[in-house]
N, C-alpha and C. Protein backbone atom coordinates (compact mmCIF):
# COMPACT_ATOMS: atom_id res chain seq x y z
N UNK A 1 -16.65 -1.19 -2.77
CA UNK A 1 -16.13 -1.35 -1.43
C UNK A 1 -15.88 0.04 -0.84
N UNK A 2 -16.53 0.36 0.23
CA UNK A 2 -16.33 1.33 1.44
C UNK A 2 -14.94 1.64 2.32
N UNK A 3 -13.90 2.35 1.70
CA UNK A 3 -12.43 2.11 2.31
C UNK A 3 -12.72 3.27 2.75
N UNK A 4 -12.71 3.67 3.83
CA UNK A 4 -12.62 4.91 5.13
C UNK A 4 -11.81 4.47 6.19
N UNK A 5 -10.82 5.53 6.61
CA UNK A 5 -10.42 5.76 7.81
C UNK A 5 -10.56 4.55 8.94
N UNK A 6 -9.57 3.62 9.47
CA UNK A 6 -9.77 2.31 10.37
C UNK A 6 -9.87 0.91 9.20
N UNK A 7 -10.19 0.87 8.09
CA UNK A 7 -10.86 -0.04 7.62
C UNK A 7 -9.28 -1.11 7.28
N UNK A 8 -9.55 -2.47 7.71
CA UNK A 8 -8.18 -3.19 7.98
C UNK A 8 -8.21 -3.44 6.08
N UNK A 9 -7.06 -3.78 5.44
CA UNK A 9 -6.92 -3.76 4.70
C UNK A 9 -5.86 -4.57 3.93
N UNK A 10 -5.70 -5.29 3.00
CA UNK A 10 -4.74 -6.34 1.93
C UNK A 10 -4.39 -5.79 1.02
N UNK A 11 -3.20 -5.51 0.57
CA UNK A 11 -2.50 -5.18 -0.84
C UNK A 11 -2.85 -6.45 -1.67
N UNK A 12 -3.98 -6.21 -3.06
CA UNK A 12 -3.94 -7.70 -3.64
C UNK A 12 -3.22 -7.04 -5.23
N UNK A 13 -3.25 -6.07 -5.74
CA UNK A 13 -2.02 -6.01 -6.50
C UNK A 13 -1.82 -4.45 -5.95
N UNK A 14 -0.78 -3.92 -7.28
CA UNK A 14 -0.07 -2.80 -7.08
C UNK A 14 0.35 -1.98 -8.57
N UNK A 15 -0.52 -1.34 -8.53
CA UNK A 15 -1.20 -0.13 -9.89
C UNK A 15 -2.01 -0.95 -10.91
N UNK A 16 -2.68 -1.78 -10.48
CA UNK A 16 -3.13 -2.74 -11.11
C UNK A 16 -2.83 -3.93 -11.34
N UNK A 17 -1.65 -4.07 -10.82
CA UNK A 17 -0.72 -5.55 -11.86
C UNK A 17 -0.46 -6.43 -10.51
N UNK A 18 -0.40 -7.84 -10.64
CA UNK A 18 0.90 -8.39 -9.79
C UNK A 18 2.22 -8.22 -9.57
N UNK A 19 2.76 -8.07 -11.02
CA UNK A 19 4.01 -7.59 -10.83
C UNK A 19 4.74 -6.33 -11.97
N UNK A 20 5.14 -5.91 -11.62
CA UNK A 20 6.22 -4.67 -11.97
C UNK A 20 6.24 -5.02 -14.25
N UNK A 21 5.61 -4.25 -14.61
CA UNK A 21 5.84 -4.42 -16.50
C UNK A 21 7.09 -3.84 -17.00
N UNK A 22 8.29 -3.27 -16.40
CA UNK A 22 8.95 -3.20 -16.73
C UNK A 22 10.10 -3.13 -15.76
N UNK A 23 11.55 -3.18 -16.03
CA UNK A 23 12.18 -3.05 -15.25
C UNK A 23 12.22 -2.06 -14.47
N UNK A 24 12.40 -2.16 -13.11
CA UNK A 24 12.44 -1.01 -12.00
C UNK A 24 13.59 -1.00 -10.84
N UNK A 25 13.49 -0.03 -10.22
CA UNK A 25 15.00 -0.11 -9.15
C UNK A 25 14.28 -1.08 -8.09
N UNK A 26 15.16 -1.85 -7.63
CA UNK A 26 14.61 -2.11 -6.01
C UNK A 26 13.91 -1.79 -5.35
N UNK A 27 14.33 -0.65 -4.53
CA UNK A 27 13.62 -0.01 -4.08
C UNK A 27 12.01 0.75 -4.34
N UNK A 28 11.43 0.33 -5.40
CA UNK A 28 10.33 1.00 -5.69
C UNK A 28 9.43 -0.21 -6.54
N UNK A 29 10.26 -1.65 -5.82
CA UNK A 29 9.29 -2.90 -6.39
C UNK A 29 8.08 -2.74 -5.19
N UNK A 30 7.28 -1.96 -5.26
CA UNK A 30 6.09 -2.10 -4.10
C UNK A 30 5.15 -3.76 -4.16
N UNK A 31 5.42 -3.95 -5.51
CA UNK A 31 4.94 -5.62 -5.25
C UNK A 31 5.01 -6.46 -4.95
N UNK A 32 6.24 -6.36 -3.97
CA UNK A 32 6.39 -7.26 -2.88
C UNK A 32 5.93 -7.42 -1.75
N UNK A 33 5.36 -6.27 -1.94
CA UNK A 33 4.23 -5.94 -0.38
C UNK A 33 2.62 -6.70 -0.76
N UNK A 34 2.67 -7.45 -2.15
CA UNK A 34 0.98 -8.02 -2.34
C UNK A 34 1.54 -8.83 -1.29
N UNK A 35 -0.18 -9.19 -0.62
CA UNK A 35 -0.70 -9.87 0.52
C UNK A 35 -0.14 -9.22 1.92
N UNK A 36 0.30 -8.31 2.31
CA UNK A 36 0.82 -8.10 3.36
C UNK A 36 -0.84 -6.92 3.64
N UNK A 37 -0.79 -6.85 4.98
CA UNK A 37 -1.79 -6.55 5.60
C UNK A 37 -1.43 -4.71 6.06
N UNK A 38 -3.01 -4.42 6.06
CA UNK A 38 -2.39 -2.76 7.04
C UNK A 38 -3.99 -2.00 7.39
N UNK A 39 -3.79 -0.61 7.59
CA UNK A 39 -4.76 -0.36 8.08
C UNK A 39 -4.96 1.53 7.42
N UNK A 40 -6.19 1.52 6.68
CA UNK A 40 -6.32 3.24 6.08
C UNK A 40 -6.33 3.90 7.60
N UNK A 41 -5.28 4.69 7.31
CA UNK A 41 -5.40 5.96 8.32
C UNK A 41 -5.49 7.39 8.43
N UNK A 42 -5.97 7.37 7.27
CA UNK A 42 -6.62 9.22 7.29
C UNK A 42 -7.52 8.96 5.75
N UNK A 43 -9.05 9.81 6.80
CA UNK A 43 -10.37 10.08 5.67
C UNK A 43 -9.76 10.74 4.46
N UNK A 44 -8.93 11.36 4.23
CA UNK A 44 -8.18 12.04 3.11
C UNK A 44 -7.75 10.78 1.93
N UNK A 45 -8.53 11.46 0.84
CA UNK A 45 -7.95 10.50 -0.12
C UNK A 45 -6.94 11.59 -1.24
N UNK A 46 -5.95 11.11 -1.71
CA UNK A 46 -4.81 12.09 -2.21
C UNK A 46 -4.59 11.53 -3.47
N UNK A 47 -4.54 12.13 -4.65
CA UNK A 47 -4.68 11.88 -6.12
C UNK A 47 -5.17 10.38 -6.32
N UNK A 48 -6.20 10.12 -5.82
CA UNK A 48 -7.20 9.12 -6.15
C UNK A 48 -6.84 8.06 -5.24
N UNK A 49 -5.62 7.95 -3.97
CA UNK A 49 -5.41 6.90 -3.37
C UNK A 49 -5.46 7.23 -1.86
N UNK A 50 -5.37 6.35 -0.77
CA UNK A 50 -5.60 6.49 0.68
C UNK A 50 -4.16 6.18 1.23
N UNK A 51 -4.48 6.62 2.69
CA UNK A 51 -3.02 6.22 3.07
C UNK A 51 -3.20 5.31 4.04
N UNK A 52 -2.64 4.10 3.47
CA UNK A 52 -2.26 3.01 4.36
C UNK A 52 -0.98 2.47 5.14
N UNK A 53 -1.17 2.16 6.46
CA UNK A 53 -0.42 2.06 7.51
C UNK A 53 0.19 0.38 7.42
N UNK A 54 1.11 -0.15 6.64
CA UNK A 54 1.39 -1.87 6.88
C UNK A 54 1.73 -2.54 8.34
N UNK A 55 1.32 -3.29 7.95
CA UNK A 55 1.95 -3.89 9.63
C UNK A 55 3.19 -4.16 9.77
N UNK A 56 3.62 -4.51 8.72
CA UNK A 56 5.34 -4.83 8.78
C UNK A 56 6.22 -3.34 8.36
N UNK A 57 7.44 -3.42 8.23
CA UNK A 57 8.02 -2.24 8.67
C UNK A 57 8.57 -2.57 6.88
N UNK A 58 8.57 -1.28 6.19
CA UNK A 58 8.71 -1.24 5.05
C UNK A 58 10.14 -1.23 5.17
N UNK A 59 10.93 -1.20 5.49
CA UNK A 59 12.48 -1.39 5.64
C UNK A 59 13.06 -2.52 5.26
N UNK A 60 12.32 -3.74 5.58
CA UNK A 60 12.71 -4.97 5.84
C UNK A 60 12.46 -5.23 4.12
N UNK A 61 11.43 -4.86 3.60
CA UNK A 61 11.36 -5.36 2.35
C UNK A 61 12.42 -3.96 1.48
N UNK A 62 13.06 -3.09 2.16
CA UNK A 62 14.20 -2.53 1.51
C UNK A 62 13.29 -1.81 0.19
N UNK A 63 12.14 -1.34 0.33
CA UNK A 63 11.46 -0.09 -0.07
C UNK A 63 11.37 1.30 0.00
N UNK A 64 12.03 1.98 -0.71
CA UNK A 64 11.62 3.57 -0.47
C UNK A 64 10.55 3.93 0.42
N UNK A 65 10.70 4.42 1.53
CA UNK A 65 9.53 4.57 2.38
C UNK A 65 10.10 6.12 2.95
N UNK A 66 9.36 7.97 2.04
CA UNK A 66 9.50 8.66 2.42
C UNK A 66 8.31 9.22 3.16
N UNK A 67 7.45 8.83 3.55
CA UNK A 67 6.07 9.55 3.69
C UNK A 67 6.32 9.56 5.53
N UNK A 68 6.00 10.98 5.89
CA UNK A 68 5.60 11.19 6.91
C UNK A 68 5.68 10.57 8.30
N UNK A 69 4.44 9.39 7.64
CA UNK A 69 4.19 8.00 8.54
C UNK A 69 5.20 7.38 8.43
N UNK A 70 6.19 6.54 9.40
CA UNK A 70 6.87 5.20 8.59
C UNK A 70 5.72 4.01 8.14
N UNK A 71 6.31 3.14 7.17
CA UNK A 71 5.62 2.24 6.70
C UNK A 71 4.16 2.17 6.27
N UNK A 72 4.01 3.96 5.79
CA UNK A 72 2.59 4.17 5.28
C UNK A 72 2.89 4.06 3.70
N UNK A 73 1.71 3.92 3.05
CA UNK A 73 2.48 4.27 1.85
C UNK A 73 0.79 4.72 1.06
N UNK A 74 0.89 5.74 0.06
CA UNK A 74 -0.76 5.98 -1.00
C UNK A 74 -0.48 4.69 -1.53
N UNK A 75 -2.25 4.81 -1.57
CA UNK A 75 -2.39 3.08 -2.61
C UNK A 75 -3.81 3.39 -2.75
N UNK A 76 -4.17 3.28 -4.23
CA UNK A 76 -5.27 3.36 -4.91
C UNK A 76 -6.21 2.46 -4.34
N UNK A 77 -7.25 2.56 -3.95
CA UNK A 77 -8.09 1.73 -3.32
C UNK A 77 -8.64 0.56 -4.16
N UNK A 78 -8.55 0.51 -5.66
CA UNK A 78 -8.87 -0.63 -6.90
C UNK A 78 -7.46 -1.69 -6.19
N UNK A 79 -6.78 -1.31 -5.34
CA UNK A 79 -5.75 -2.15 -5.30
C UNK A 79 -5.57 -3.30 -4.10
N UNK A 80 -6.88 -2.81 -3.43
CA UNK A 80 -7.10 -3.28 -1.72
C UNK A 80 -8.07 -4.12 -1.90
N UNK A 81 -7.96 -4.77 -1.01
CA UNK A 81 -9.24 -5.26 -0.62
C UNK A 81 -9.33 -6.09 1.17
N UNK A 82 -10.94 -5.51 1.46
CA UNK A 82 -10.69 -5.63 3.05
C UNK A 82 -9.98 -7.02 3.67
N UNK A 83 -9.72 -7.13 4.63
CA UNK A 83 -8.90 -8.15 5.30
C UNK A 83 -9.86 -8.10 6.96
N UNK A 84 -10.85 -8.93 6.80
CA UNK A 84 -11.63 -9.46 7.57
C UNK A 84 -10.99 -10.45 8.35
């Protein structure tokens, strides 16, 4: 799959898994974001992942969200898949 810059996009897991293999803080359960929708927004890919823009506001799911963008977050592209 072709993930560039614009390409709409689905969280279908998160580092591989559905859910979290060991215990983790709250804030850094990103697998609560599978199925939520977004969009790659920069041709730059950064230690093997892209940066995606969600549509919903990462706040609400009470996620660590320090990056730049609000509600962007890196995500390995093995982890996406397009949302046609």
């Amino acid at each position: 799959m072709q993930i560039e810059k614009g390409t709409q996009v689905r969280l279908k897991t998160f580092l591989g898994t559905l859910a979290a293999r060991k215990k983790i803080n709250p804030w850094d359960n990103y697998w609560k974001l599978i199925g939520e929708k977004g969009k790659v927004i920069d041709d730059e890919i950064y230690n093997g992942r892209v940066l995606v823009l969600f549509e919903k506001n990462l706040d609400n799911f009470e996620l660590a969200n320090h990056n730049p963008i609000p509600n962007s977050l890196w995500i390995k592209p093995t982890d996406l898949e397009l949302d046609n």
